[in-house]
Protein backbone atom coordinates (compact mmCIF):
# COMPACT_ATOMS: atom_id res chain seq x y z
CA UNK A 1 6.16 27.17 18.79
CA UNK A 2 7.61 24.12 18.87
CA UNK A 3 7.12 20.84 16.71
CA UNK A 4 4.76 18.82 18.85
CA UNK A 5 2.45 22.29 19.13
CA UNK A 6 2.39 22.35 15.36
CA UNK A 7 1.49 19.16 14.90
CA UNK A 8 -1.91 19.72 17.13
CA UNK A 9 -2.57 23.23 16.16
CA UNK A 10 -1.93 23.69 12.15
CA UNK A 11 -4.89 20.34 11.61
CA UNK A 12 -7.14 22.10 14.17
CA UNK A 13 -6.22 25.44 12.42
CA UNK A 14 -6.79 24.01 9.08
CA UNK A 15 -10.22 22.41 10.61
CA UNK A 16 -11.68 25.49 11.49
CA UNK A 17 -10.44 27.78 9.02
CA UNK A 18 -12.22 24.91 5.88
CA UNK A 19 -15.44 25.34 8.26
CA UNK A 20 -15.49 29.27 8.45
CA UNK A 21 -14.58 29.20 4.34
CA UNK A 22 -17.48 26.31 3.82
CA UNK A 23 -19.70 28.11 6.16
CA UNK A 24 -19.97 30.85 4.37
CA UNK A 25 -20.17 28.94 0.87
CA UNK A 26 -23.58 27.41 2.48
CA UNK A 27 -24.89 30.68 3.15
CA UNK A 28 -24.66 31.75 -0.56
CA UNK A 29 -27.09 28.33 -1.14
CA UNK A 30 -29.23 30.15 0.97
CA UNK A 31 -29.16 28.14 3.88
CA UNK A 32 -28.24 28.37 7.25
CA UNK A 33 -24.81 26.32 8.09
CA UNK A 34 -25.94 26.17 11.74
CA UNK A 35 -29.03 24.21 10.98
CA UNK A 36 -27.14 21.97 8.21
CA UNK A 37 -24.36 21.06 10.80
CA UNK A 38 -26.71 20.52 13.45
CA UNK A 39 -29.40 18.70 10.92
CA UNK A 40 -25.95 16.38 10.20
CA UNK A 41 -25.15 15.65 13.44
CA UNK A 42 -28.27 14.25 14.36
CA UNK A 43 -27.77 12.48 11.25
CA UNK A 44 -25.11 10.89 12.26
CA UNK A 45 -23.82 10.71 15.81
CA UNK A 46 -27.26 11.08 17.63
CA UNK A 47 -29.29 8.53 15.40
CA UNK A 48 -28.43 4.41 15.83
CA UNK A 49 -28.73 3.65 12.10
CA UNK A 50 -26.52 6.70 11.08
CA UNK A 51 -23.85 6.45 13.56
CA UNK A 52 -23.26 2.71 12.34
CA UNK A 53 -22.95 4.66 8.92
CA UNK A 54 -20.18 6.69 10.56
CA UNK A 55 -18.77 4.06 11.77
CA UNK A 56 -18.96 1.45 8.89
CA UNK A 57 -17.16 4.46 6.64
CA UNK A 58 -14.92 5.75 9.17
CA UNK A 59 -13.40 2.02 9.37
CA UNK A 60 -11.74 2.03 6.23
CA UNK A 61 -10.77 5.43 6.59
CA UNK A 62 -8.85 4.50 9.01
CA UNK A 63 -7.33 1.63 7.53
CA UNK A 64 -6.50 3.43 4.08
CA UNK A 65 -5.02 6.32 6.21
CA UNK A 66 -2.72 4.09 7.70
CA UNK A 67 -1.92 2.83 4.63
CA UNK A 68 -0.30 5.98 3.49
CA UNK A 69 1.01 7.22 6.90
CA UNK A 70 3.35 4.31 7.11
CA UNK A 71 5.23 4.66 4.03
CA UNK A 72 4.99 8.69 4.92
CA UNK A 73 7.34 7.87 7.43
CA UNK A 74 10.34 7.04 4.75
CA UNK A 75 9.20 10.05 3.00
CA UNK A 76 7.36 7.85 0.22
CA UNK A 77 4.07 8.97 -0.67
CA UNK A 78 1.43 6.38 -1.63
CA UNK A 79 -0.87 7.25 -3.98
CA UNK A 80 -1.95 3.79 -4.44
CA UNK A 81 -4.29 3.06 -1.58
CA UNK A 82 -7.07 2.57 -3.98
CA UNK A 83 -5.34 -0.04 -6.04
CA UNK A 84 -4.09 -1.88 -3.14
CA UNK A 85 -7.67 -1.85 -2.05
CA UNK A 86 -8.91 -3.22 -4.97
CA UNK A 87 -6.51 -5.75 -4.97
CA UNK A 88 -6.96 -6.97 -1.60
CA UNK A 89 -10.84 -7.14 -1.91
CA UNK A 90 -10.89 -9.13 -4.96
CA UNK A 91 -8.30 -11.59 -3.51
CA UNK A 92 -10.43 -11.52 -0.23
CA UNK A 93 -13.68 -12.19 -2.24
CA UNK A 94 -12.41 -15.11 -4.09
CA UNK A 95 -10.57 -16.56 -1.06
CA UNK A 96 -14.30 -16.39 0.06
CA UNK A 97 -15.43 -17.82 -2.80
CA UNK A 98 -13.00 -21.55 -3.01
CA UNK A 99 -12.75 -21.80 0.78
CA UNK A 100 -14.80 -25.13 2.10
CA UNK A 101 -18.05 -24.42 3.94
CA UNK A 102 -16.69 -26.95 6.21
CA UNK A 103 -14.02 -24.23 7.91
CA UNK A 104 -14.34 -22.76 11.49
CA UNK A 105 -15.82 -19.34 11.37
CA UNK A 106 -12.21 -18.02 13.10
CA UNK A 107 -10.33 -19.56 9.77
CA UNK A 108 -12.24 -18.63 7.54
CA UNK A 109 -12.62 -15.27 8.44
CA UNK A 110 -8.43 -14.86 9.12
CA UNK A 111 -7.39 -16.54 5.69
CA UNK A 112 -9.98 -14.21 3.84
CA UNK A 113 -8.47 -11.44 5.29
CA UNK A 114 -4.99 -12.74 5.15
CA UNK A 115 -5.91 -13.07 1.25
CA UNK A 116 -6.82 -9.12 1.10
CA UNK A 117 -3.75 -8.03 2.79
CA UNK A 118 -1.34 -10.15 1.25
CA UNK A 119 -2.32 -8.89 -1.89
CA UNK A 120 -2.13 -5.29 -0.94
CA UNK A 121 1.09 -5.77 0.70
CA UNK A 122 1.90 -7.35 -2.68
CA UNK A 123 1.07 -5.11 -5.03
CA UNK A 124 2.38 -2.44 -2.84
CA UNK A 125 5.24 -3.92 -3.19
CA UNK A 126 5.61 -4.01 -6.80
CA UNK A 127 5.94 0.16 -6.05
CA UNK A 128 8.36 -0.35 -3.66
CA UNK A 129 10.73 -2.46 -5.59
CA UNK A 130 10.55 0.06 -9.06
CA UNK A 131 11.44 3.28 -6.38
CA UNK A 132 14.18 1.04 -4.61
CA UNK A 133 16.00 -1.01 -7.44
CA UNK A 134 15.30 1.13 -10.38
CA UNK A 135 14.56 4.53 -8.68
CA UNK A 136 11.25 5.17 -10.42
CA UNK A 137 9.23 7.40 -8.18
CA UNK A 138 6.59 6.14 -6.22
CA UNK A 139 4.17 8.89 -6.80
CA UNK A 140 3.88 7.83 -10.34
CA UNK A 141 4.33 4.22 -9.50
CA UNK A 142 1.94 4.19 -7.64
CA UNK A 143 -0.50 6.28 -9.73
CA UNK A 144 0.10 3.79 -12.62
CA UNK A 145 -0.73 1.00 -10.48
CA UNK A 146 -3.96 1.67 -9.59
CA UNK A 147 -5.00 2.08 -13.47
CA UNK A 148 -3.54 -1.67 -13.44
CA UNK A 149 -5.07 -2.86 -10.62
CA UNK A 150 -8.27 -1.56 -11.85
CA UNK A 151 -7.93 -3.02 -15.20
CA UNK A 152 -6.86 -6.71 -14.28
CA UNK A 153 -9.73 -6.76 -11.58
CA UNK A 154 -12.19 -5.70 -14.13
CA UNK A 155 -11.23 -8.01 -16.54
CA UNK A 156 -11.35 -11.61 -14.37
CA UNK A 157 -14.24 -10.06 -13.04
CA UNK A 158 -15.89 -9.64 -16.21
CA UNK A 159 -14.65 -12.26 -18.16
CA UNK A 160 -14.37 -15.66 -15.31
CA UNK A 161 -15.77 -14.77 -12.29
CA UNK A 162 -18.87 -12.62 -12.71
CA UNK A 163 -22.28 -14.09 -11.67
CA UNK A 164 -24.30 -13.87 -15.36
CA UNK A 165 -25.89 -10.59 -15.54
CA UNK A 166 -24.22 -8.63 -13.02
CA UNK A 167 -21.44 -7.15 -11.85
CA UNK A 168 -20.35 -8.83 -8.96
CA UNK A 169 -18.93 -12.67 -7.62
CA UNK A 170 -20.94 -15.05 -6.31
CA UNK A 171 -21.61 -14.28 -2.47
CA UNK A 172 -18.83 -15.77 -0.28
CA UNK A 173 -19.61 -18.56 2.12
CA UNK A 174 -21.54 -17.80 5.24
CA UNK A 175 -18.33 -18.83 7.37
CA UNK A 176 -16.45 -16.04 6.01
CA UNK A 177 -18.07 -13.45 6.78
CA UNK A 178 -17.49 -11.02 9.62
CA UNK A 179 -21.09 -10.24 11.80
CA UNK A 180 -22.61 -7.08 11.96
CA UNK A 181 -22.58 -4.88 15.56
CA UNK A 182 -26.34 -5.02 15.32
CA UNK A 183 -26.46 -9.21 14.81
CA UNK A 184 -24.76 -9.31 18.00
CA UNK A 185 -25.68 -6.78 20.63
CA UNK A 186 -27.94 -5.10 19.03
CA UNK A 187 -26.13 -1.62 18.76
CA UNK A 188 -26.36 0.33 15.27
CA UNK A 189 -29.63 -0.82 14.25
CA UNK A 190 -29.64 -2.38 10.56
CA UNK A 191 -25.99 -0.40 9.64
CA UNK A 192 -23.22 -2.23 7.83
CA UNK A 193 -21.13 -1.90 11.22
CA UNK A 194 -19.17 -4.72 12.28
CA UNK A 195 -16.94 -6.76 13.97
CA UNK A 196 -13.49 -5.28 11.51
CA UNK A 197 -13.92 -2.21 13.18
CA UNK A 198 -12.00 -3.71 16.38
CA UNK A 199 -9.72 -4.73 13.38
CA UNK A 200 -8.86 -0.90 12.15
CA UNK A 201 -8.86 0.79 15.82
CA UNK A 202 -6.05 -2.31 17.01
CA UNK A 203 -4.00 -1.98 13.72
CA UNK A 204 -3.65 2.50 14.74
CA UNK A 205 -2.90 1.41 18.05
CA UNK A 206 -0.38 -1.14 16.67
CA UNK A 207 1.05 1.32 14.48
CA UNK A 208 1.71 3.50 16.98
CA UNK A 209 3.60 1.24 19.32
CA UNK A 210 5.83 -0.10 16.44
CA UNK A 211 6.39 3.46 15.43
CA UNK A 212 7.39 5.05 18.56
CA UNK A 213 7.73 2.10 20.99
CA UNK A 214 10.41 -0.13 18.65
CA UNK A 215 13.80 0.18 17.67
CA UNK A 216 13.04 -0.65 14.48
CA UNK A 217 10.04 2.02 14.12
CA UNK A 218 12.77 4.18 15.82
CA UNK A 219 15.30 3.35 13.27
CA UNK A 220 12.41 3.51 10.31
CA UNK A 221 11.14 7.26 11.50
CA UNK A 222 15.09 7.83 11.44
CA UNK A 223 16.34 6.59 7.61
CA UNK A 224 12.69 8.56 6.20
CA UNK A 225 14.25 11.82 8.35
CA UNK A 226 17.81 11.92 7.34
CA UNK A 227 18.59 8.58 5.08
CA UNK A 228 22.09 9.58 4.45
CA UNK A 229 23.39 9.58 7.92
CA UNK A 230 21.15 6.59 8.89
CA UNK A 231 22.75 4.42 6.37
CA UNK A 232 26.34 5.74 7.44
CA UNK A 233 25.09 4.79 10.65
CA UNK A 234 24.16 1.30 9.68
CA UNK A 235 20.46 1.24 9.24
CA UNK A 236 19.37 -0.40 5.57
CA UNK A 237 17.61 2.03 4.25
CA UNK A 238 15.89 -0.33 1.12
CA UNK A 239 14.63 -2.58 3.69
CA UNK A 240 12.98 -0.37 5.57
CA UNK A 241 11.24 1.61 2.48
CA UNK A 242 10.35 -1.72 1.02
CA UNK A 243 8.58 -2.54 4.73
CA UNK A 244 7.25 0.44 4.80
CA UNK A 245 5.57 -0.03 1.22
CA UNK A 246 4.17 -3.49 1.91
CA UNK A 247 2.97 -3.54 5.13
CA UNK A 248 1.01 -0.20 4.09
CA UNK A 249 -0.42 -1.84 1.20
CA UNK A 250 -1.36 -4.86 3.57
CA UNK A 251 -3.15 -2.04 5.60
CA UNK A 252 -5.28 -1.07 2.85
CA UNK A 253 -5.90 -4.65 2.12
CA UNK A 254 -7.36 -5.33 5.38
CA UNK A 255 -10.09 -2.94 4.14
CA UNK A 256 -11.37 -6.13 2.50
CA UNK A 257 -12.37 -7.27 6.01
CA UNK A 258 -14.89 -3.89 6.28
CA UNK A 259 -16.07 -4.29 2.85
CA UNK A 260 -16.59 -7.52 1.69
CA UNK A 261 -16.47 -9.75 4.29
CA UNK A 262 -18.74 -7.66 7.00
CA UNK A 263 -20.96 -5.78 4.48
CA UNK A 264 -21.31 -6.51 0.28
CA UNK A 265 -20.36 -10.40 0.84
CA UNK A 266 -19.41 -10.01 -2.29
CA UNK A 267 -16.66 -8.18 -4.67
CA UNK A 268 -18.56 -5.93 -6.92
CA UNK A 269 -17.34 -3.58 -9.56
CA UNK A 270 -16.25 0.01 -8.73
CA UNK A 271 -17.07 -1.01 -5.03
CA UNK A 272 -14.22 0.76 -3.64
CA UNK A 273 -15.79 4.38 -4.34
CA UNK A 274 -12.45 6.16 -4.70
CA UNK A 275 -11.93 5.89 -0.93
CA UNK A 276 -8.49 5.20 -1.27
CA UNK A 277 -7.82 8.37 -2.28
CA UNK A 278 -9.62 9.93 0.71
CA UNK A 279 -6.88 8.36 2.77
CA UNK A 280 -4.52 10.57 1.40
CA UNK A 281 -6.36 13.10 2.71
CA UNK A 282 -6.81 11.62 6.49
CA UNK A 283 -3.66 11.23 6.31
CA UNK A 284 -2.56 14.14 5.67
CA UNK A 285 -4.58 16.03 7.94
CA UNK A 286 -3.61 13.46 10.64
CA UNK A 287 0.14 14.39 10.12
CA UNK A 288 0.78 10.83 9.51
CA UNK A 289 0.44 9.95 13.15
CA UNK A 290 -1.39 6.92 14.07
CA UNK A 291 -3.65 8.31 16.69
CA UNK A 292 -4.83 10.91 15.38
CA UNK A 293 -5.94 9.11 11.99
CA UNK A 294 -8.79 8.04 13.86
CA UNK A 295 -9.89 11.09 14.29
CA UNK A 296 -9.17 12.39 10.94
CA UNK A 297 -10.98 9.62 9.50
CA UNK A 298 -14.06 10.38 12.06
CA UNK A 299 -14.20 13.63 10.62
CA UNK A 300 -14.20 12.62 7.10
CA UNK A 301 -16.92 10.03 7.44
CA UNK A 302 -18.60 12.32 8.79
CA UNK A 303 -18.68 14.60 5.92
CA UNK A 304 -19.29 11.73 3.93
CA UNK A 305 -22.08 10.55 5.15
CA UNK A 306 -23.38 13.43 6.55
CA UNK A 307 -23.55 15.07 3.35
CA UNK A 308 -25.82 12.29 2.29
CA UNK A 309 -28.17 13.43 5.32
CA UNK A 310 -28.60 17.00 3.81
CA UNK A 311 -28.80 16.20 0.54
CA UNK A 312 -32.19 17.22 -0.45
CA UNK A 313 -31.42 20.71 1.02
CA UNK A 314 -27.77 21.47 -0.68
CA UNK A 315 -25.38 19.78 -2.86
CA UNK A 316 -23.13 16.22 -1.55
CA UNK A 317 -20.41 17.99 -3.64
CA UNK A 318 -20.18 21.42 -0.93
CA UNK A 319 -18.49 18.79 1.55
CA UNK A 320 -16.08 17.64 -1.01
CA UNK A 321 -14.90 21.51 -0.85
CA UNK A 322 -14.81 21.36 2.89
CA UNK A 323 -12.77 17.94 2.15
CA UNK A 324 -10.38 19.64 -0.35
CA UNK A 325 -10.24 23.26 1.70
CA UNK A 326 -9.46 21.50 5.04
CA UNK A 327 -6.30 19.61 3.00
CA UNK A 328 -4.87 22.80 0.94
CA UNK A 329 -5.13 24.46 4.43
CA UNK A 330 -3.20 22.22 6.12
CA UNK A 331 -0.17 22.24 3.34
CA UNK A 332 -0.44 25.91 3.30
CA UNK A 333 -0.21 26.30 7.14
CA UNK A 334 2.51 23.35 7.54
CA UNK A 335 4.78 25.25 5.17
CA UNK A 336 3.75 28.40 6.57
CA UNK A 337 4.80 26.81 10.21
CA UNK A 338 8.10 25.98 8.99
CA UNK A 339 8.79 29.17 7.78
CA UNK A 340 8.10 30.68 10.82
CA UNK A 341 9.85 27.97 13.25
């Protein structure tokens, strides 16, 4: 089997093998797995309100996917997705916050968003510079950041920004903020879907020409493979991890445009839900490919919220198994394809 078959068949593998395990898990609850996938589904894909659920969640799935796939590329692992996240919504909410209510909707909304990603980018950067100049590892780089990110975040929130009483800034300005799916056509009935969606789906598609449509995506995909011989062979390795690193920190960013600008309006403490760290995991099952983290992330917002659906019949936490399952079985089964190629 060659390396392109892998690539489709260990995720699918891995897919259906975390079903069969989680199926059977459900039936110890006492309940049929047939009627809670099927009760989920209609949950989700076959009911306006939920599928704007899907879609609202799947959105920064995508994004924070992305975020980890590029840097995957050099071989750099980024933990930090969540930190970068935070980063980039705070900066995004406060850019909401100072802009004049005097701005084109267009402007607004771009320099917002410009605000979230340059401050993922630039914290992802921070990362990128300790692995390159200093050769601390990025795992724990990253790692560390996030405990930063979430400390300094929490602190001008608390302390200079917070409206009294709560936990959250003051709303942005009505300019900034990114309309809802429903607003417009009608579609998704009273969901936080909107308008960044377009945003996530162009940056995959983006990815994926720059990755395997460029010379320097060509040359990137090369120095992560075998970074010896590209750097014999002229390619500067350093500039390409530190790319790598930023512009996947300016992809989790952009998650600011799903989260605060097209649904909270707002930054709010603990917001972010840990869903950076999912990422890791769409990522992962994606293979790091562009494409297919869109349907990686699908499948995870799914569980996500359609866990929520069943709820009442058994535990939110049986789909964080299927979450977990579906990742250790695609390690095990990548290694195991290796082995056997």
């Amino acid at each position: 089997m060659n390396r392109k078959q892998l690539r489709f068949f260990i995720p699918l593998i891995s897919l259906i093998s975390a079903l069969a395990v989680s199926s059977l898990i459900i039936i110890l609850t006492g309940h049929n797995p047939l009627i809670i996938f099927q009760k989920m589904f209609r949950a989700t894909f076959a009911s306006p309100y939920g599928a704007g659920q899907l879609l609202f969640k799947t959105t920064t799935l995508i994004l924070m996917g992305l975020a980890v796939a590029l840097p995957f590329q050099m071989r750099l692992f980024n933990i930090g997705a969540e930190g970068q996240l935070l980063m980039g919504t705070f900066a995004a909410a406060l850019a909401g916050i100072m802009l004049p209510t005097t701005l084109p909707p267009v402007l607004a909304i771009s320099l917002c968003t410009l605000a979230g990603m340059v401050a993922g980018a630039g914290w992802a950067l921070v990362a990128g510079a300790l692995k390159t100049q200093f050769g601390v590892n990025e795992v724990i780089g990253t790692i560390m950041l996030n405990f930063i990110a979430q400390g300094i975040t929490g602190y001008f929130l608390t302390y200079h920004f917070a409206v009294p009483s709560t936990v959250h800034t003051p709303q942005i300005i009505d300019v900034a903020q990114i309309p809802t799916i429903d607003k417009l056509i009608g579609w998704f009935a009273n969901s936080p879907a909107n308008l960044s969606s377009f945003l996530a789906v162009g940056a995959a598609l983006l990815l994926w020409v720059f990755l395997f449509r460029s010379r320097f995506g060509y040359e990137m995909r090369a120095a992560g493979l075998q970074p010896d011989a590209a750097n014999y062979g002229g390619i500067n390795t350093t500039k390409h991890a530190l790319f790598a690193m930023g512009m996947g920190g300016a992809f989790a960013g952009l998650g600011a445009a799903n989260i605060v600008l097209g649904y909270r309006h707002y930054y709010e403490n603990g917001m972010t839900g840990g869903i950076g760290f999912t990422g890791i995991a769409v990522a992962l099952l994606a293979g790091a490919h562009p494409l297919w983290i869109m349907l990686a992330a699908l499948f995870f917002g799914f569980l996500d919220y359609g866990g929520l659906t069943v709820n009442t019949l058994i535990p939110k936490d049986i789909f964080m198994i299927i979450q977990a399952l579906t990742i250790l079985l695609v390690i095990s089964f990548t290694a195991l394809g290796k082995r056997l190629r």
